[in-house]
Protein backbone atom coordinates (compact mmCIF):
# COMPACT_ATOMS: atom_id res chain seq x y z
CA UNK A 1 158.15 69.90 -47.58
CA UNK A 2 161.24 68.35 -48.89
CA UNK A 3 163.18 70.88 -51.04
CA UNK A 4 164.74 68.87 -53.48
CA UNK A 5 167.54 70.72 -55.56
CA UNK A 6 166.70 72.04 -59.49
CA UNK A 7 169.05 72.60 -62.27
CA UNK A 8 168.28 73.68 -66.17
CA UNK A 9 164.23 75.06 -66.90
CA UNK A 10 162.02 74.58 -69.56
CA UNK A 11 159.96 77.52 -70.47
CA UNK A 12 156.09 76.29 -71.75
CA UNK A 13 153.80 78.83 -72.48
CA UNK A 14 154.36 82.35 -73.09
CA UNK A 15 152.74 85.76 -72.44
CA UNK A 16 153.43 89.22 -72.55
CA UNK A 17 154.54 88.91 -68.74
CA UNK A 18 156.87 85.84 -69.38
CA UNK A 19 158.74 87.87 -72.03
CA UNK A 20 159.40 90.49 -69.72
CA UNK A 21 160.72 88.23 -67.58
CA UNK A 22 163.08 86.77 -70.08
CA UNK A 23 164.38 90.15 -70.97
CA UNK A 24 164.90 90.56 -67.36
CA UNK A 25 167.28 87.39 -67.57
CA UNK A 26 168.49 87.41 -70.33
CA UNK A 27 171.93 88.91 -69.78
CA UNK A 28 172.75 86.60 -67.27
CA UNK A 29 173.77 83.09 -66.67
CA UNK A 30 170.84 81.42 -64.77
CA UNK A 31 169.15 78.57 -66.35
CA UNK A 32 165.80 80.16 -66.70
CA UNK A 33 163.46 78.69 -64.23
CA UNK A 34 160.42 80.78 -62.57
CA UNK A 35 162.46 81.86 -59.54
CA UNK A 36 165.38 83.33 -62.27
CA UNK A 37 162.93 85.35 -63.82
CA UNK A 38 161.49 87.07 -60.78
CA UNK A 39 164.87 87.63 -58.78
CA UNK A 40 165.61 90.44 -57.13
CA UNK A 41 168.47 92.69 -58.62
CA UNK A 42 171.70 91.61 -57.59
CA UNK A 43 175.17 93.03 -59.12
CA UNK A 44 177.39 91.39 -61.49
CA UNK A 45 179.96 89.97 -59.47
CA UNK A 46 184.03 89.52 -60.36
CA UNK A 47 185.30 86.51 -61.37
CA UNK A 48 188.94 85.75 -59.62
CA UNK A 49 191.60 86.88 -61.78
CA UNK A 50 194.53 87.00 -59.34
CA UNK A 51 196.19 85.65 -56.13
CA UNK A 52 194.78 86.30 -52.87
CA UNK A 53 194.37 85.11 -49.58
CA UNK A 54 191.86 85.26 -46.80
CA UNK A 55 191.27 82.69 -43.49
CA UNK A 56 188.83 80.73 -45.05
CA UNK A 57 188.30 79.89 -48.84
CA UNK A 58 184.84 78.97 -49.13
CA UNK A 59 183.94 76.35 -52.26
CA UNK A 60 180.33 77.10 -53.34
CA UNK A 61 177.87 79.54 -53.36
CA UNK A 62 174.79 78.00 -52.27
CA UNK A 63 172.93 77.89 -48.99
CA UNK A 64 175.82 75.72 -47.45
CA UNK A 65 178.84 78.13 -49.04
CA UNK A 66 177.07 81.10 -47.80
CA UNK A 67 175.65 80.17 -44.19
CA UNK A 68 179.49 79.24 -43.40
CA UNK A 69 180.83 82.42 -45.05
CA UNK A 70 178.40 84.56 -43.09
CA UNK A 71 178.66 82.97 -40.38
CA UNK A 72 182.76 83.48 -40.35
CA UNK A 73 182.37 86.75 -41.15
CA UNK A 74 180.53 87.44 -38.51
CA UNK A 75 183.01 86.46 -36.00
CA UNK A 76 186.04 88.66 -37.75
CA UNK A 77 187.51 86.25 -40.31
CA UNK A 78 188.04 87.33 -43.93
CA UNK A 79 186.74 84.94 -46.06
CA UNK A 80 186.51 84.26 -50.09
CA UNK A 81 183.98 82.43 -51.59
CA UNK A 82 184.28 80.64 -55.04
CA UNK A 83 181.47 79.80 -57.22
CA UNK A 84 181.65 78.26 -60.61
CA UNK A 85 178.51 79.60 -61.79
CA UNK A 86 176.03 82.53 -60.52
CA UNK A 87 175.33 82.84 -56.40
CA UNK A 88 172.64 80.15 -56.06
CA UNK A 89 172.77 78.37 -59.43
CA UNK A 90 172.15 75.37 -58.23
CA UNK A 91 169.44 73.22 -55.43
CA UNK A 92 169.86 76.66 -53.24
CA UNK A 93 168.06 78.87 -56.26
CA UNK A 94 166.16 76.65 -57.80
CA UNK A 95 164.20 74.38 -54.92
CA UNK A 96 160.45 74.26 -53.79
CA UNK A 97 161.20 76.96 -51.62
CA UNK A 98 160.10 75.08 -48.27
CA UNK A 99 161.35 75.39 -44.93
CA UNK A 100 160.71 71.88 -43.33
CA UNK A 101 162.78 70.97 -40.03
CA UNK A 102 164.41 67.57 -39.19
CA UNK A 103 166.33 65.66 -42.10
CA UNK A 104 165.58 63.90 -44.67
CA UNK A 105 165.74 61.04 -42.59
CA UNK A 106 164.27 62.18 -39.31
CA UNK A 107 165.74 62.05 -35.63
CA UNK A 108 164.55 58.22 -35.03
CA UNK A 109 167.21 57.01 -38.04
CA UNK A 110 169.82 59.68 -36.21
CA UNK A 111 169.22 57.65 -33.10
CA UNK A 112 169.83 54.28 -34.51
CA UNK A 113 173.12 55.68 -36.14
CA UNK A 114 175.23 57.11 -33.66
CA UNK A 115 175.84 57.50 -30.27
CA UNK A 116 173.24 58.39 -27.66
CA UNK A 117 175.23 61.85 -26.97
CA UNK A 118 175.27 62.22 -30.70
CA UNK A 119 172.11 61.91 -31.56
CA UNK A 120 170.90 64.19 -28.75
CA UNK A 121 173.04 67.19 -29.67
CA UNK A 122 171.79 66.34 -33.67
CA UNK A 123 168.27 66.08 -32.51
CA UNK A 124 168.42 69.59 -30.80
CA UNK A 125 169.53 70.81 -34.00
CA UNK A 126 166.48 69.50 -36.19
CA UNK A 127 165.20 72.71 -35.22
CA UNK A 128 167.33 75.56 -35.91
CA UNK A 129 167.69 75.50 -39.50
CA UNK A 130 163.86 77.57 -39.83
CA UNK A 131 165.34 79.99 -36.73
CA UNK A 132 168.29 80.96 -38.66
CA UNK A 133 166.81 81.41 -41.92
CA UNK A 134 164.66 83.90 -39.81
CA UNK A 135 167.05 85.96 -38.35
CA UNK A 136 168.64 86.50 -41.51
CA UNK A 137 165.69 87.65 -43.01
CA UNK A 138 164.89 89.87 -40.10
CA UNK A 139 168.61 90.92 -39.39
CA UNK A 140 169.77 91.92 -43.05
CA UNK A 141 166.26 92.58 -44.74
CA UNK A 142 166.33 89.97 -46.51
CA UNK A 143 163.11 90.17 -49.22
CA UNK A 144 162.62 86.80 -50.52
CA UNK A 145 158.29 86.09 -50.09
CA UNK A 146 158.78 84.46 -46.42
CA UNK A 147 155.44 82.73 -45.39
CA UNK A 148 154.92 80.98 -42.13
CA UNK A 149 153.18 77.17 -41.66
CA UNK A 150 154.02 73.80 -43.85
CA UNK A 151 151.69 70.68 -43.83
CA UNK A 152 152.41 67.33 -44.15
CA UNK A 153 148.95 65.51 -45.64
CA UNK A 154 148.34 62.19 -45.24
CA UNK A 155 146.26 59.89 -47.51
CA UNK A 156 146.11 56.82 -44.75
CA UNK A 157 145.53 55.47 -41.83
CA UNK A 158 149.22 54.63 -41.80
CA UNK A 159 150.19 57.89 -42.39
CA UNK A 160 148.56 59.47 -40.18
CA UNK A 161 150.15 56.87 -37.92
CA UNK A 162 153.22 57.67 -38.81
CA UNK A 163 152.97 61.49 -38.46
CA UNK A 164 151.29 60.66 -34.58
CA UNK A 165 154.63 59.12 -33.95
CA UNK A 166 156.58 62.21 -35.98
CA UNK A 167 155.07 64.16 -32.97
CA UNK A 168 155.81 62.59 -30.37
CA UNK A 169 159.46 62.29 -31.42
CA UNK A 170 160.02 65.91 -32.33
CA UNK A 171 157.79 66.88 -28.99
CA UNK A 172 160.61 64.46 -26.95
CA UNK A 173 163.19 66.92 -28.33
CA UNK A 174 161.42 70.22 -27.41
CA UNK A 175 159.59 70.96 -30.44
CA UNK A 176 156.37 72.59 -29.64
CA UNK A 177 154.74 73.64 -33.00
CA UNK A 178 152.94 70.62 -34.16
CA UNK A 179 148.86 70.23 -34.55
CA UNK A 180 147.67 67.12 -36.34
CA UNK A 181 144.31 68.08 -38.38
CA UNK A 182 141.73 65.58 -39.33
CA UNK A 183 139.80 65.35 -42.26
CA UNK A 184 137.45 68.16 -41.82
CA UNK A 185 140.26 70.35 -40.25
CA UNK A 186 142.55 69.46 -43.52
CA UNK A 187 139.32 71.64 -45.73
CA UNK A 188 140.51 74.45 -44.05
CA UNK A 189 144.42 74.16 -45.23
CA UNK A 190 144.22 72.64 -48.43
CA UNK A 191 141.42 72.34 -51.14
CA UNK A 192 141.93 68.87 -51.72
CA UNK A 193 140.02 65.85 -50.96
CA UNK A 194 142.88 62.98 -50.93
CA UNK A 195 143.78 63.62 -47.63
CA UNK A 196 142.12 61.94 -44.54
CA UNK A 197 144.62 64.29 -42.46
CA UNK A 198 147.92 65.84 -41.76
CA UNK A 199 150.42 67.44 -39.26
CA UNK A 200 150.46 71.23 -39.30
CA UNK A 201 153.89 72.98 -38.26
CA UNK A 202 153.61 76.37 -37.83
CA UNK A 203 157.29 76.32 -37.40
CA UNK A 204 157.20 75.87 -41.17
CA UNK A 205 157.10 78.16 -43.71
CA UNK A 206 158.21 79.03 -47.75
CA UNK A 207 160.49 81.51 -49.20
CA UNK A 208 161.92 82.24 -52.83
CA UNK A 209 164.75 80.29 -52.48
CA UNK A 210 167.03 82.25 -54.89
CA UNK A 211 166.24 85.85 -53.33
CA UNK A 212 167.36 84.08 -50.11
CA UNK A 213 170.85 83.46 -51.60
CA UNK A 214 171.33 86.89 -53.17
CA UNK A 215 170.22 88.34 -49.54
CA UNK A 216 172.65 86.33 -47.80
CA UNK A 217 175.38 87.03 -50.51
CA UNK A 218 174.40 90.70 -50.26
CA UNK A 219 174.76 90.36 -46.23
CA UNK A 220 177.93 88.58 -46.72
CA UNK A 221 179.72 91.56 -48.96
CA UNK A 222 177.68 93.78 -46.57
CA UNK A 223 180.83 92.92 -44.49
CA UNK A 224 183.61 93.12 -47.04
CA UNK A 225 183.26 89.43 -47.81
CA UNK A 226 184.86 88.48 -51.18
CA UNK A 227 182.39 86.39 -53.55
CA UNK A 228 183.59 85.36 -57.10
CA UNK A 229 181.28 84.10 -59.89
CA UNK A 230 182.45 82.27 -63.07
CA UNK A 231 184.85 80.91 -60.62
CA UNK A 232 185.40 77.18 -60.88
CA UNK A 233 187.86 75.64 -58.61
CA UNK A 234 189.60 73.23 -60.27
CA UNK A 235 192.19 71.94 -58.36
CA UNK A 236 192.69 71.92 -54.43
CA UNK A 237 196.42 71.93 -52.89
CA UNK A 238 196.34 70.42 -49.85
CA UNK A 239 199.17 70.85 -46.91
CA UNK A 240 199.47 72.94 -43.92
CA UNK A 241 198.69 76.15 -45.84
CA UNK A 242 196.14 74.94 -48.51
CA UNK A 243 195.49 76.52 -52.18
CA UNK A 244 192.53 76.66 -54.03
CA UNK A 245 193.24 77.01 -58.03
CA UNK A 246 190.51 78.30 -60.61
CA UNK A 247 191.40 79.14 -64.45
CA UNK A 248 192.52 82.75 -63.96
CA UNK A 249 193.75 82.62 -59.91
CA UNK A 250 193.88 81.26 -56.72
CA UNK A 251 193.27 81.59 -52.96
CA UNK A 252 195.27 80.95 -50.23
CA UNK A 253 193.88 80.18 -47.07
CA UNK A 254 194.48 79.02 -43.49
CA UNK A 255 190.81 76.32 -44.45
CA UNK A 256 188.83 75.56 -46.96
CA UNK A 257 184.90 74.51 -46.79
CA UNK A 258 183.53 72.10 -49.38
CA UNK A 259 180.07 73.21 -50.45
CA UNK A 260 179.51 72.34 -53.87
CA UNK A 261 177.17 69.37 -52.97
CA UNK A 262 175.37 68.11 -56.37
CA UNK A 263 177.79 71.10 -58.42
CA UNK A 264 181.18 69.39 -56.81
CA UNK A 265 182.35 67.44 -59.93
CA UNK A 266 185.44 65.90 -59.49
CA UNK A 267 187.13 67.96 -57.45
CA UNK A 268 187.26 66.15 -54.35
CA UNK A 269 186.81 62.32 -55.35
CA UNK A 270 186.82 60.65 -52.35
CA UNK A 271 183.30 62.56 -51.50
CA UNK A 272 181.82 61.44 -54.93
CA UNK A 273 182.22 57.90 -54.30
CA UNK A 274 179.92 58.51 -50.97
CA UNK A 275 176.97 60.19 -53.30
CA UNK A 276 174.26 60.60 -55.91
CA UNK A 277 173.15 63.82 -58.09
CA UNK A 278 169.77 62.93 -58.76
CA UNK A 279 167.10 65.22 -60.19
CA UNK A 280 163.43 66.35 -59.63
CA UNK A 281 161.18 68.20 -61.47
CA UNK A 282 158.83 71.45 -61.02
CA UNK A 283 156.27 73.55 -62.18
CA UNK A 284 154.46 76.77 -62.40
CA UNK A 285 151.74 77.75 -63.43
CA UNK A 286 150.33 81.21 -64.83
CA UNK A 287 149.33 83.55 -62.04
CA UNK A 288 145.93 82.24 -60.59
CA UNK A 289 143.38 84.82 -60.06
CA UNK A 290 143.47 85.91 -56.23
CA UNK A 291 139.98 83.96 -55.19
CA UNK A 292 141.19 80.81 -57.05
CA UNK A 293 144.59 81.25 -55.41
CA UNK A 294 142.81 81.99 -51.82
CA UNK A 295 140.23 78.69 -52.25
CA UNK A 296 143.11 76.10 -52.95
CA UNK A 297 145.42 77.09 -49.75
CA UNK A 298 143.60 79.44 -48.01
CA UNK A 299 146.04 79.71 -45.05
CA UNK A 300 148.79 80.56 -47.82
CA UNK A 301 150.71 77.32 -46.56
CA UNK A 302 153.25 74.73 -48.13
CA UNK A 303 152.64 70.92 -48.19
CA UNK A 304 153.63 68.34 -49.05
CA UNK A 305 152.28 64.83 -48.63
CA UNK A 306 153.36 61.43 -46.92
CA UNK A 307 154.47 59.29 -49.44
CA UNK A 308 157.95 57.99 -49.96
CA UNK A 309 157.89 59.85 -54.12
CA UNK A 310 156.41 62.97 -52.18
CA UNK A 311 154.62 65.69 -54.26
CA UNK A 312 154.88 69.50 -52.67
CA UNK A 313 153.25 72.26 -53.64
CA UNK A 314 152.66 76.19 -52.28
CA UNK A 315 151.93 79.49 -53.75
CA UNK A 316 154.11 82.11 -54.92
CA UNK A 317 154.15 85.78 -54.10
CA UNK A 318 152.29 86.42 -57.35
CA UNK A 319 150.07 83.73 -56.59
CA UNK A 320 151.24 80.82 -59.24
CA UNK A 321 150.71 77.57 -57.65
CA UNK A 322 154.37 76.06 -57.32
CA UNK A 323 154.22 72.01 -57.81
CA UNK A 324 156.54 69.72 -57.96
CA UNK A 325 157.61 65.92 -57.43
CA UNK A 326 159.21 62.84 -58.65
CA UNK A 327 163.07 61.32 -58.24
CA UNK A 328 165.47 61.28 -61.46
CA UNK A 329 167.96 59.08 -60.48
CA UNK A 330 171.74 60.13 -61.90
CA UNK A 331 170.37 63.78 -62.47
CA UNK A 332 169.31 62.71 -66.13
CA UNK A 333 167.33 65.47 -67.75
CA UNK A 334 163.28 64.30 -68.80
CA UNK A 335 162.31 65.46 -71.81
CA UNK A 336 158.95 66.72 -71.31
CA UNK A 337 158.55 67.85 -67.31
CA UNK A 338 155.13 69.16 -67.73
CA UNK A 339 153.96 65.75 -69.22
CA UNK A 340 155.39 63.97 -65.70
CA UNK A 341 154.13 67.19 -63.04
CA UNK A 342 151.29 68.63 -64.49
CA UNK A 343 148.90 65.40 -64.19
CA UNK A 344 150.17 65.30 -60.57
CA UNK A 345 148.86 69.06 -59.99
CA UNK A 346 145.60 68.10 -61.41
CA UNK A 347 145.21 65.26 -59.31
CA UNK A 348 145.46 67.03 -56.15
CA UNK A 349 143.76 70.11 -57.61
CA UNK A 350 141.17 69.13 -60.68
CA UNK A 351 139.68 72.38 -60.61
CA UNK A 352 143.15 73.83 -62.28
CA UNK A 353 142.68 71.94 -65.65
CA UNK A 354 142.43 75.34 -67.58
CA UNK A 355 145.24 77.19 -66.25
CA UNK A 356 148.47 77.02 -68.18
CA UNK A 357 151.83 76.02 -67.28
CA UNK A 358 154.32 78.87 -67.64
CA UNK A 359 157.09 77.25 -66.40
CA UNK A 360 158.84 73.88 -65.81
CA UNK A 361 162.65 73.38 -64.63
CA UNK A 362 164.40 70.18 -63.53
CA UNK A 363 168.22 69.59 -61.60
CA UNK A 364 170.19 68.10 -59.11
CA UNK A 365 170.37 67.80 -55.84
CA UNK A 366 172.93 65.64 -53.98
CA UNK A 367 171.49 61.96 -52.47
CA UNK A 368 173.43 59.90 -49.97
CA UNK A 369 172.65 56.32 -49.40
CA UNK A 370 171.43 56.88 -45.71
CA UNK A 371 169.70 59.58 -46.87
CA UNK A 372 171.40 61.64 -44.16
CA UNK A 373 174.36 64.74 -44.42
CA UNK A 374 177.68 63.66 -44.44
CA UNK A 375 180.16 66.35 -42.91
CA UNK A 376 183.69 65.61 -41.68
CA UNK A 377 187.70 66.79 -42.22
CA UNK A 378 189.80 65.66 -44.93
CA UNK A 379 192.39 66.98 -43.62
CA UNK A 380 193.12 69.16 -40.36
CA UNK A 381 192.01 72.42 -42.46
CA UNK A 382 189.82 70.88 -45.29
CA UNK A 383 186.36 70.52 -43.99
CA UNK A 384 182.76 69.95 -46.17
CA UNK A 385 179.57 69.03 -45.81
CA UNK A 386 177.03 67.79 -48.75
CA UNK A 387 174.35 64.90 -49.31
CA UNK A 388 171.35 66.63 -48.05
CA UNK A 389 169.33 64.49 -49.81
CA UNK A 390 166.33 66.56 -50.90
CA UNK A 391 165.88 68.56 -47.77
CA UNK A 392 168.13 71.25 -47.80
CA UNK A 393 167.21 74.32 -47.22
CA UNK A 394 167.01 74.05 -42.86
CA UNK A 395 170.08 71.63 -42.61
CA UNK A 396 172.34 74.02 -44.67
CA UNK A 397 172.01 76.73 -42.39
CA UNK A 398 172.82 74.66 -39.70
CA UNK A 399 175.59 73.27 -41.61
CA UNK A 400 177.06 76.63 -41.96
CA UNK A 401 176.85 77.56 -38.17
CA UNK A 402 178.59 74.10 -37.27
CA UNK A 403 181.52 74.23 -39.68
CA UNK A 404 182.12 78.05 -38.28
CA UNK A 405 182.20 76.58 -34.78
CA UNK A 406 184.36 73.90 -36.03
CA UNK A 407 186.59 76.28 -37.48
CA UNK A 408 186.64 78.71 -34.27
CA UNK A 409 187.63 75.34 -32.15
CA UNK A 410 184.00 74.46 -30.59
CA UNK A 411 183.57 71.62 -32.94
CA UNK A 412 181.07 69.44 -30.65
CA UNK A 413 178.13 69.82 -33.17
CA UNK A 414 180.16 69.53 -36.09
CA UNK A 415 181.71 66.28 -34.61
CA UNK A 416 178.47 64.86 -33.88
CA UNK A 417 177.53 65.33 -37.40
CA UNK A 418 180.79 63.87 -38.76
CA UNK A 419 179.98 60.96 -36.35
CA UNK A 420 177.14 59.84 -38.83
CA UNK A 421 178.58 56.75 -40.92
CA UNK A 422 178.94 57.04 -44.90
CA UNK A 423 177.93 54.66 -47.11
CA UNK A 424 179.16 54.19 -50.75
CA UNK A 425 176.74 53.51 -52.94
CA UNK A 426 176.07 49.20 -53.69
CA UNK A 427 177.27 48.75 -57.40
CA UNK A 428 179.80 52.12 -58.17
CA UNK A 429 179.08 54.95 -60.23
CA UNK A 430 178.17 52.29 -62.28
CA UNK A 431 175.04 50.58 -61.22
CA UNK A 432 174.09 53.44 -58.25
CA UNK A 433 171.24 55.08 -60.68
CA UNK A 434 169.33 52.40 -61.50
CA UNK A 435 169.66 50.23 -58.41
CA UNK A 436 168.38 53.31 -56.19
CA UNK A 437 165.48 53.44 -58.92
CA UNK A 438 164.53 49.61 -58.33
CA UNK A 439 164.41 50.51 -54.38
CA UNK A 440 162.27 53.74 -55.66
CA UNK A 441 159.53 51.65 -57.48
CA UNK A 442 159.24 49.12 -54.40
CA UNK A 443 158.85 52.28 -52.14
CA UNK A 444 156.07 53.30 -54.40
CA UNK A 445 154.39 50.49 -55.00
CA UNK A 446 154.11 50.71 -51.29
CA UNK A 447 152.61 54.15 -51.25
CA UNK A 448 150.25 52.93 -53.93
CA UNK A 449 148.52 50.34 -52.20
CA UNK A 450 148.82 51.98 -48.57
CA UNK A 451 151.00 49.33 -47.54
């Protein structure tokens, strides 16, 4: 399922247990959504109020800023990490929580983009996102729900189609995890009779996206790595020995990693120009009692569906059913989320028309034009990567591992990345929004009539 990023929540309906969780929150500086509410306890970090310096400055502490920083620290290097907000403010802590491999555009558009050696070395990576977001769990402790198993359903004969061919390409690159279901098999997954079929991956899975950041930020100071909230870089020196300014200090480091993705602002304007915050919306709903919760995914997977506008949906550790769908494009804020998601949830499942909503939160994630990553060097020692374009939460992780090979001199699968072109978007900052919406309602139209 795609993971799309989420920024600023709406709370709906309140209970005795909701209020607990708001007292929970509210002494910190998470927009409430219902993965804020049911964090895990994490410390109140410094924000930089001095000079220091380190090997790497790190920009961003979401999945990107902190797979890099672990990954560095792992291998000796001291590293600070700056984040303008809390540790996984942003897409990383506020997603649907699925682990889906590939891109956002899968291997097939990879091929057709780059070089053959290129896109072999970035195929054999569509994989390793879900492995390293395993070890970390396994190797630190990390307690954030994990779940194994994602579906992809399809409502056509063209879908199904398509996924046949999804298969095949992913089995051409190794990938052995795949079982396509048909309609009767599909009962057995998900309580829902739209679908004519899908494509099981058991290499799939779901997590609570923000407990995932605080583990890896915990793992990261685990090993006397430096991470500042309420840290905002606002300014970037760049030159053989490069400075990274916020309000109240500033680091200086031997590189700097750009991870601020959908969060970046202004502060690098060259990679703005190449990009898109757009926004998507999700809910959740009251807990659902345990047989209700067991009869609408009974295998206690994630799916989502085949459509171009997908809809995804799983279950939470407390058994809420998690739903969510729908493209906002220029990360504009609706003003009524549960009027846009709900219906959606009670398409798929009718039988949930008397639960309540409990929570609703919308945001940004960060949308390239290809629809693919973009990663490359400003300069010798500047490096980022960002655009991951709604399906995040594998490709950061191997974003992080790549850039720490890059910066350790085996930059061969960073390079391939980098080798990907970048597109600015037709019509400026300007006219990006609602010419990307136009192509959206042609896409959907197409969905609508199977086409």
């Amino acid at each position: 399922m795609r993971c799309y990023g989420i920024a600023g929540l709406v709370e709906l309906a309140s209970s005795s247990n909701i209020q607990n969780m708001a007292n929970r929150m509210s002494h910190t500086l998470y927009p409430h959504s219902y993965y804020a509410a049911s964090a895990n306890p994490a410390p109140v970090r410094d924000t930089l109020s001095s000079n220091v310096e380190a090997d790497v400055c790190v920009i961003g502490a979401g999945y990107t800023g902190l797979s890099t920083a672990l990954f560095l620290i792992e291998q000796g290097l001291r590293v600070v990490v700056l984040e303008a907000a809390k540790v996984g403010f942003g897409a990383s802590g506020r997603n649907g929580g699925q682990i889906v491999n590939s891109y956002s555009r899968d291997i097939d558009t990879v091929e057709r983009s780059t070089g053959n050696d290129e896109a072999r070395l970035i195929g054999a990576m569509a994989f390793e996102g879900g492995r390293i977001i395993r070890e970390r769990i396994a190797r630190y402790g990390i307690d954030c729900g994990f779940k194994n198993g994602g579906l992809f359903a399809a409502f056509n004969s063209k879908q199904i189609r398509h996924l046949e061919a999804q298969k095949a390409l992913w089995e051409r690159y190794g990938y052995d995890q795949l079982e396509m279901l048909d309609d009767q098999d599909i009962r057995n997954v998900v309580a829902c009779d739209r679908y004519i079929g899908g494509m099981l991956d058991h290499g799939g899975g779901h997590i609570h996206p923000l407990n995932l950041a605080l583990g890896e930020a915990a793992a990261i100071e685990s090993r006397v790595g430096a991470i500042y909230e309420q840290s905002q870089a606002i300014r970037i020196d760049r030159g053989n020995t490069p400075r990274v300014h916020t309000q109240h200090g500033q680091v200086t480091a031997k590189f700097v990693v750009v991870a601020g993705n959908a969060y970046l602002g202004g502060l690098v304007p060259e990679l703005a120009a190449k990009s898109m915050p757009c926004g998507t919306q999700v809910i959740a709903t009251e807990p659902l009692d345990p047989e209700l919760a067991a009869t609408l995914l009974p295998q206690d997977y994630c799916v989502e569906d085949c459509n171009y506008l997908l809809d995804y949906f799983r279950l939470s550790a407390d058994k809420r059913l998690i739903y969510g769908g729908g493209v906002v494009y220029g990360a504009r804020d609706p003003a009524d989320i549960d009027s846009i998601i709900r219906p959606k949830m009670l398409k798929t499942f009718p039988q949930l028309s008397g639960i309540k909503t409990e929570f609703a939160w919308t945001g940004n994630f960060l949308m390239t034009l290809s629809r693919l990553p973009q990663v490359g060097r400003l300069d010798d020692n500047l490096y980022y990567s960002q655009g991951c374009s709604g399906h995040g939460v594998t490709y950061t992780h191997i974003a992080g591992k790549v850039i720490a090979e890059a910066l350790r001199g085996q930059a061969e699968r960073f390079d391939a990345f980098a080798s990907l072109p970048h597109y600015p978007f037709p019509g400026g900052q300007t006219f990006s929004a609602p010419l990307s919406a136009l192509g959206a309602l042609y896409y959907n139209l197409r969905d609508r009539i199977g086409f």
